[in-house]
PDB file of N, CA and C in Angstrom:
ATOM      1  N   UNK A   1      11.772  22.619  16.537  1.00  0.00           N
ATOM      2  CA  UNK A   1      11.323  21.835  15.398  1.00  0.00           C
ATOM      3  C   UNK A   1      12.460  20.926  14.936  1.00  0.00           C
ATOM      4  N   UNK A   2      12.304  19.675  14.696  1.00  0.00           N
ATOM      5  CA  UNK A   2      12.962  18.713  14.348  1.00  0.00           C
ATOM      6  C   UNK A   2      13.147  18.887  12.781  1.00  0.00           C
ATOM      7  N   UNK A   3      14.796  19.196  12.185  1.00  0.00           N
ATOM      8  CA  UNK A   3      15.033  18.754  10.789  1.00  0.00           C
ATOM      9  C   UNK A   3      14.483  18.316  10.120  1.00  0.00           C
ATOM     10  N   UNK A   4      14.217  16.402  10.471  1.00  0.00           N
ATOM     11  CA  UNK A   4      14.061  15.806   9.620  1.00  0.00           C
ATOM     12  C   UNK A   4      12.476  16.034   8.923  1.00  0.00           C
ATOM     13  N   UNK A   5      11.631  16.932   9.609  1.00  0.00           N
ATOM     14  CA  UNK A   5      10.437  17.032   9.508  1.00  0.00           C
ATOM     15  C   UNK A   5      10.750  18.052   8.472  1.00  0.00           C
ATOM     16  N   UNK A   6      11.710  18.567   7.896  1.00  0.00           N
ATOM     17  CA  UNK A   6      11.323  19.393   6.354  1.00  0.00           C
ATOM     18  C   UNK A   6      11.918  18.177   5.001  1.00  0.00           C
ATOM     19  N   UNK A   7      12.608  16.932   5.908  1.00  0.00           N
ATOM     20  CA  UNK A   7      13.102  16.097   4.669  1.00  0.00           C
ATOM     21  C   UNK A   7      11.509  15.361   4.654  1.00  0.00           C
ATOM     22  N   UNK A   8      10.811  15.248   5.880  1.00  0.00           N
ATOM     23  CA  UNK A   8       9.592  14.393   5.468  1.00  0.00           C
ATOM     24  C   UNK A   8       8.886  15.175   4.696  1.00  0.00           C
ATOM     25  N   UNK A   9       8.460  15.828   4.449  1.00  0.00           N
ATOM     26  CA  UNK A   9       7.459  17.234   3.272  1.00  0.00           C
ATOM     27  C   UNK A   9       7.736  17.160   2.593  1.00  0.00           C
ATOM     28  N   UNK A  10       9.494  17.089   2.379  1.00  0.00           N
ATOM     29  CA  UNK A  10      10.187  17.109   0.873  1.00  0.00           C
ATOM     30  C   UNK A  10      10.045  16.068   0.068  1.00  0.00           C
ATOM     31  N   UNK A  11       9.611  14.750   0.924  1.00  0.00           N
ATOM     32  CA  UNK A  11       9.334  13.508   0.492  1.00  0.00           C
ATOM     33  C   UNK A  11       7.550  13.346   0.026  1.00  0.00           C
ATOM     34  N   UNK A  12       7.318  14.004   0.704  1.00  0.00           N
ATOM     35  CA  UNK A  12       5.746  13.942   0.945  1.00  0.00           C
ATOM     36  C   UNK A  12       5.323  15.012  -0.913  1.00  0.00           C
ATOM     37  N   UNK A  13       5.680  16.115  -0.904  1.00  0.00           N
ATOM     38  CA  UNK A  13       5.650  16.695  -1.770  1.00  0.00           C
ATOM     39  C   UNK A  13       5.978  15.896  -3.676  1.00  0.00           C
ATOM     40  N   UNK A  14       7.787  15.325  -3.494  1.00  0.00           N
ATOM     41  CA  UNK A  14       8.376  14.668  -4.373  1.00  0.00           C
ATOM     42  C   UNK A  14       6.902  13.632  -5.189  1.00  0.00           C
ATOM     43  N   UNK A  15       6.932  13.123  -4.075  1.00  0.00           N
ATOM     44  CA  UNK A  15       6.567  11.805  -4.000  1.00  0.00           C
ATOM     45  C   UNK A  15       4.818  12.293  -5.127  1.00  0.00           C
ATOM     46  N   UNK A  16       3.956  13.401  -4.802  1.00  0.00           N
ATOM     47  CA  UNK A  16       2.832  13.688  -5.392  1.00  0.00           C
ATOM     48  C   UNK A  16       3.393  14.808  -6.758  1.00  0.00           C
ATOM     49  N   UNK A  17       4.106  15.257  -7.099  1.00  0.00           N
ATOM     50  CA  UNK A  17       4.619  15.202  -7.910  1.00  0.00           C
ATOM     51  C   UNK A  17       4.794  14.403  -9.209  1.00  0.00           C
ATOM     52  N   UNK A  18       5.890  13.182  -8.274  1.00  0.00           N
ATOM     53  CA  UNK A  18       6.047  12.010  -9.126  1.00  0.00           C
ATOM     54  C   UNK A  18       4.776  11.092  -9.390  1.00  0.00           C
ATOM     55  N   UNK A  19       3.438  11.387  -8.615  1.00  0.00           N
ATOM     56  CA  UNK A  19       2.450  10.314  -9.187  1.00  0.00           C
ATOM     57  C   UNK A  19       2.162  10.790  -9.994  1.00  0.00           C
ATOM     58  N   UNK A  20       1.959  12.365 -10.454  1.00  0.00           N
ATOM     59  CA  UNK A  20       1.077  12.804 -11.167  1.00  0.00           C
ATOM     60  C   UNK A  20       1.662  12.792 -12.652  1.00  0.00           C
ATOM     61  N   UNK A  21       0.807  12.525 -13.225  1.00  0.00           N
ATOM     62  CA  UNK A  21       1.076  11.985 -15.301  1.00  0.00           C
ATOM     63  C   UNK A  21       2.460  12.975 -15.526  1.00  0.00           C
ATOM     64  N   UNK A  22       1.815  14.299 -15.839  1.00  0.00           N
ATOM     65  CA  UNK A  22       2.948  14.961 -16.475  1.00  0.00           C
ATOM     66  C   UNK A  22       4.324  15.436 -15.131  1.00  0.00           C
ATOM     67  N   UNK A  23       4.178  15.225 -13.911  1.00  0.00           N
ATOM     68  CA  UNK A  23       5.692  15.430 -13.132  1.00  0.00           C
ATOM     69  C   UNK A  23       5.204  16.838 -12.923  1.00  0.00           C
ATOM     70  N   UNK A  24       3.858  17.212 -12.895  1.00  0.00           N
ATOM     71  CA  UNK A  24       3.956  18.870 -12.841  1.00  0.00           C
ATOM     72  C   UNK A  24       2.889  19.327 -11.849  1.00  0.00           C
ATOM     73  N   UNK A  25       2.609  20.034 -11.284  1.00  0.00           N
ATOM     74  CA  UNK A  25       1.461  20.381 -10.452  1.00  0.00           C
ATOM     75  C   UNK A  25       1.742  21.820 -10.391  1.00  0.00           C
ATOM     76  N   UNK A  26       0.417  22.431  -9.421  1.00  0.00           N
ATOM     77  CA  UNK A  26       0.126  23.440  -8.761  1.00  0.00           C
ATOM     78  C   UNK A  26       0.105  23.701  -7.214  1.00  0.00           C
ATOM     79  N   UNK A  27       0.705  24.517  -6.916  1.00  0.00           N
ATOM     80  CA  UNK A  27       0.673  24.857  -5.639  1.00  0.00           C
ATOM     81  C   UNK A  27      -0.551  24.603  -4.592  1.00  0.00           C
ATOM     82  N   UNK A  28      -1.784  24.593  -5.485  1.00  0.00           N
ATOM     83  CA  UNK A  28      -3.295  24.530  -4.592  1.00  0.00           C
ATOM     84  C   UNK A  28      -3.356  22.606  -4.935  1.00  0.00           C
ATOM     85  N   UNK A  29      -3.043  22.147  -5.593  1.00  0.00           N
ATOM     86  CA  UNK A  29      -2.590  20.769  -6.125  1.00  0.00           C
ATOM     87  C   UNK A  29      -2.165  20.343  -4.784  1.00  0.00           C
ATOM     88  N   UNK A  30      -0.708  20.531  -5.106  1.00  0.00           N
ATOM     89  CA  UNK A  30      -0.001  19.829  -4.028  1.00  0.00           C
ATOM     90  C   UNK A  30      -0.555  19.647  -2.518  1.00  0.00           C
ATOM     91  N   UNK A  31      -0.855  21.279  -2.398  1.00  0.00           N
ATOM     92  CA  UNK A  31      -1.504  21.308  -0.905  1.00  0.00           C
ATOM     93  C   UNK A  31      -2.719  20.139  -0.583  1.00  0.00           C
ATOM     94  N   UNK A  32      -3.656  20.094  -1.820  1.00  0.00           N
ATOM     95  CA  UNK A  32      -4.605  18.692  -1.501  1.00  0.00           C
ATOM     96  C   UNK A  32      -4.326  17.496  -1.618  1.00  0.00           C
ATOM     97  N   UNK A  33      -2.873  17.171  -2.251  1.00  0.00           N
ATOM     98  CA  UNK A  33      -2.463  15.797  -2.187  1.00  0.00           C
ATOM     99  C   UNK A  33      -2.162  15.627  -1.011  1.00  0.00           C
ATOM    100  N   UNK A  34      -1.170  17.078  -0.894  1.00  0.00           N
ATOM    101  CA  UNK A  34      -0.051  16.219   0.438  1.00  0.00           C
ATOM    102  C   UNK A  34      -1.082  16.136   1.982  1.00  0.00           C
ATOM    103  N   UNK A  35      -2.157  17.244   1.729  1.00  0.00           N
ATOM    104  CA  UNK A  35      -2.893  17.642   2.926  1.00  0.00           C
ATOM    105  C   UNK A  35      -1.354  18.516   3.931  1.00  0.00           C
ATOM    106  N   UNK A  36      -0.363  19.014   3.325  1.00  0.00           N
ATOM    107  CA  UNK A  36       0.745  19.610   3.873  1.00  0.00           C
ATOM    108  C   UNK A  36      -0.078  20.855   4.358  1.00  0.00           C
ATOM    109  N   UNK A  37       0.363  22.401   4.876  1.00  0.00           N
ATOM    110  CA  UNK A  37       0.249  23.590   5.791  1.00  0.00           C
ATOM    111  C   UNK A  37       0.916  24.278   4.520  1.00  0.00           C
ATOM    112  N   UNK A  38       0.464  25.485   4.608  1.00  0.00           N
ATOM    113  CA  UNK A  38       1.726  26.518   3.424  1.00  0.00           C
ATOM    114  C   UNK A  38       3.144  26.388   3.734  1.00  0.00           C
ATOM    115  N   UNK A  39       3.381  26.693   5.084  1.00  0.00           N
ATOM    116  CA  UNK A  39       4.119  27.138   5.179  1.00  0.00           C
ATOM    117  C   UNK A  39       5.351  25.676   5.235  1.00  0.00           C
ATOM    118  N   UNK A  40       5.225  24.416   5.400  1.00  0.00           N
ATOM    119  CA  UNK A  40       5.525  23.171   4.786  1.00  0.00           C
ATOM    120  C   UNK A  40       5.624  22.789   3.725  1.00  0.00           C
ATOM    121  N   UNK A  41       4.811  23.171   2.905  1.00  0.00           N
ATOM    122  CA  UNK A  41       5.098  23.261   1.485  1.00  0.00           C
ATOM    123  C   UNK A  41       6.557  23.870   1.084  1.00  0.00           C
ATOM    124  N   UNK A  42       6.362  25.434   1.388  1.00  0.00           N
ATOM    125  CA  UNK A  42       7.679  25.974   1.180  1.00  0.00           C
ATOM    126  C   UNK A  42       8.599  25.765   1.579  1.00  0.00           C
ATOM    127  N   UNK A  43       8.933  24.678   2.946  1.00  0.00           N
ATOM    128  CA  UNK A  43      10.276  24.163   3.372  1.00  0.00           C
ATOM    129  C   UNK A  43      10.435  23.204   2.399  1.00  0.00           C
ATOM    130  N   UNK A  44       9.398  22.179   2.182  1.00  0.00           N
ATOM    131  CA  UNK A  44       9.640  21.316   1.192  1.00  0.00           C
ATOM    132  C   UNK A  44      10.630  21.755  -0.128  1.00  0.00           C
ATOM    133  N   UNK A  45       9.572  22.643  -0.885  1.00  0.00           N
ATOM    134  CA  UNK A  45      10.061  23.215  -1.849  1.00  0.00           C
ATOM    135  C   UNK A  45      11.648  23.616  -1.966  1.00  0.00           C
ATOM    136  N   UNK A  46      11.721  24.702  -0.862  1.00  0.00           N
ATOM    137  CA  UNK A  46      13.091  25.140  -0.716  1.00  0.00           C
ATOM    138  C   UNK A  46      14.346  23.894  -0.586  1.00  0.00           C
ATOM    139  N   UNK A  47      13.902  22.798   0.001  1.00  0.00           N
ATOM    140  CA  UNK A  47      14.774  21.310   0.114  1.00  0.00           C
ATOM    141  C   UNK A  47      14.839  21.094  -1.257  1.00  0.00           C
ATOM    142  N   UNK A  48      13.715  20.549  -1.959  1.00  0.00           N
ATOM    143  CA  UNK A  48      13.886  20.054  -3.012  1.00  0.00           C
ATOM    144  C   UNK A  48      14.530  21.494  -4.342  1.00  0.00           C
ATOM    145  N   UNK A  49      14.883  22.204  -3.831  1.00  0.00           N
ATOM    146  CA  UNK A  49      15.292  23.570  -4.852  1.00  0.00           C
ATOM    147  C   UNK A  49      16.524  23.310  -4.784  1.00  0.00           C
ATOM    148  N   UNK A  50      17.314  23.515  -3.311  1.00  0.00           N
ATOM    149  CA  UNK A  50      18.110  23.402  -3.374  1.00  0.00           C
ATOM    150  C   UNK A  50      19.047  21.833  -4.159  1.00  0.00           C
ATOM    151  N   UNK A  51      18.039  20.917  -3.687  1.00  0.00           N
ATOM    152  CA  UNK A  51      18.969  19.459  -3.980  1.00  0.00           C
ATOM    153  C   UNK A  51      19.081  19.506  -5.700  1.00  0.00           C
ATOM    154  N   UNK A  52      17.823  20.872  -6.306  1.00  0.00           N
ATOM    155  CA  UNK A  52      18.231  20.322  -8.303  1.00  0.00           C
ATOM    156  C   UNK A  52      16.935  19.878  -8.666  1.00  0.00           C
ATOM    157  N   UNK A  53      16.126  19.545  -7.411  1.00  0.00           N
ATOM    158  CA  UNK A  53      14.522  18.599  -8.329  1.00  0.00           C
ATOM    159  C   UNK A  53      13.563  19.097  -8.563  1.00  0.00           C
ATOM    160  N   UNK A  54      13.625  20.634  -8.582  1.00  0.00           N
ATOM    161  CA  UNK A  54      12.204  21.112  -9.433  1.00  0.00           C
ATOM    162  C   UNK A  54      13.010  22.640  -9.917  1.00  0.00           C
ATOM    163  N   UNK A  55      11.506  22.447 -10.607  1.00  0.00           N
ATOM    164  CA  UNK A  55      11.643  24.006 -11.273  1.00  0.00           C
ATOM    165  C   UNK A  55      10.521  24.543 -10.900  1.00  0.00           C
ATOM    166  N   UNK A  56      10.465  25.815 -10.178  1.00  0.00           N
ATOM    167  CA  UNK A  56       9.282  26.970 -10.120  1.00  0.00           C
ATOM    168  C   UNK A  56       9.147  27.917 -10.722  1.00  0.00           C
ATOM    169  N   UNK A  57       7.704  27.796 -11.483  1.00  0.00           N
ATOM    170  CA  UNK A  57       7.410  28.856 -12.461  1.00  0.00           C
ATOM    171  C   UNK A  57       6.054  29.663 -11.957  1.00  0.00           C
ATOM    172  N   UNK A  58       5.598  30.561 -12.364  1.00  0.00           N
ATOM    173  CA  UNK A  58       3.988  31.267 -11.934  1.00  0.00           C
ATOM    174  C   UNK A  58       3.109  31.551 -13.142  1.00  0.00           C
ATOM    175  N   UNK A  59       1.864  31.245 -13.109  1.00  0.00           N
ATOM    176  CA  UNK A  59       1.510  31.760 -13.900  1.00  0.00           C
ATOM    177  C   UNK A  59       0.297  32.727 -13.151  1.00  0.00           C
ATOM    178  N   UNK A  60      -0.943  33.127 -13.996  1.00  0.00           N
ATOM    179  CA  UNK A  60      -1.623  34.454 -13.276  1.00  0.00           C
ATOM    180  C   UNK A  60      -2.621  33.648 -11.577  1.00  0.00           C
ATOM    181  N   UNK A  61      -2.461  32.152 -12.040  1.00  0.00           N
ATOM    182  CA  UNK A  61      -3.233  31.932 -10.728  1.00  0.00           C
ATOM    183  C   UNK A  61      -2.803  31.172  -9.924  1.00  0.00           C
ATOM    184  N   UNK A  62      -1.438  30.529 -10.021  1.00  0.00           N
ATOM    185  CA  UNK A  62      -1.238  29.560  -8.447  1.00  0.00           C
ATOM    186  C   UNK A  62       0.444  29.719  -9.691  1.00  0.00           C
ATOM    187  N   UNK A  63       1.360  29.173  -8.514  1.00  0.00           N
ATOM    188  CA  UNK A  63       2.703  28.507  -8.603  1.00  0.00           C
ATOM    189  C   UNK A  63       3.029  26.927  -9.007  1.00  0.00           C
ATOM    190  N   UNK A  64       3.917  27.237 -10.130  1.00  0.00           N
ATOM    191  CA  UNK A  64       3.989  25.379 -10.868  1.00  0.00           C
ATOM    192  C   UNK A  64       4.956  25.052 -10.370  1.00  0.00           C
ATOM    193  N   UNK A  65       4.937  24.140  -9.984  1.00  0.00           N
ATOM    194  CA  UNK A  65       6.097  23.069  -9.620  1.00  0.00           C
ATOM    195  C   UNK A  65       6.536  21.888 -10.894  1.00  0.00           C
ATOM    196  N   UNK A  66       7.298  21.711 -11.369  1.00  0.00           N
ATOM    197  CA  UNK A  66       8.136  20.680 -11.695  1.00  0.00           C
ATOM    198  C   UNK A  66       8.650  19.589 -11.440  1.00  0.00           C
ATOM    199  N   UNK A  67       9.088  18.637 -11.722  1.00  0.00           N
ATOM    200  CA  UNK A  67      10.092  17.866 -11.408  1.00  0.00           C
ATOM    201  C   UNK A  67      10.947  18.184 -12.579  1.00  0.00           C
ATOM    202  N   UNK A  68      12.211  17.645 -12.418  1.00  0.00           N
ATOM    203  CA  UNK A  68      13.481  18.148 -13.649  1.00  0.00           C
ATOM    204  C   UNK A  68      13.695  16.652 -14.339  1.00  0.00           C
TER     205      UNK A  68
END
């Protein structure tokens, strides 16, 4: 598997994030924007965790994402 293919998700992800009004989504969200795989999502995620640009929180039915 090629690297740059978890910076593209991370972009792919950011990017639906940043359209959305409040900078905030859901895990079942994201997956229908990006049309991403789970398990892409979470490389994404983990990229963008590490670089500082979101915050993950849970509540009783899916995982929130942030932007900071």
């Amino acid at each position: 598997m090629n690297i740059e293919l978890f910076g593209t998700w991370a972009g792919a992800v950011y990017q639906a994030l940043d359209a959305s009004e409040t900078r905030v989504l859901g895990f079942k969200l994201i997956k229908k924007a990006t049309k991403l795989k789970k398990d892409e999502i979470m490389a994404a995620l983990g990229w963008l965790g590490r670089e500082g640009k979101i915050i993950v929180s849970q509540n009783e039915d899916d995982i929130i994402i942030a932007l900071v």
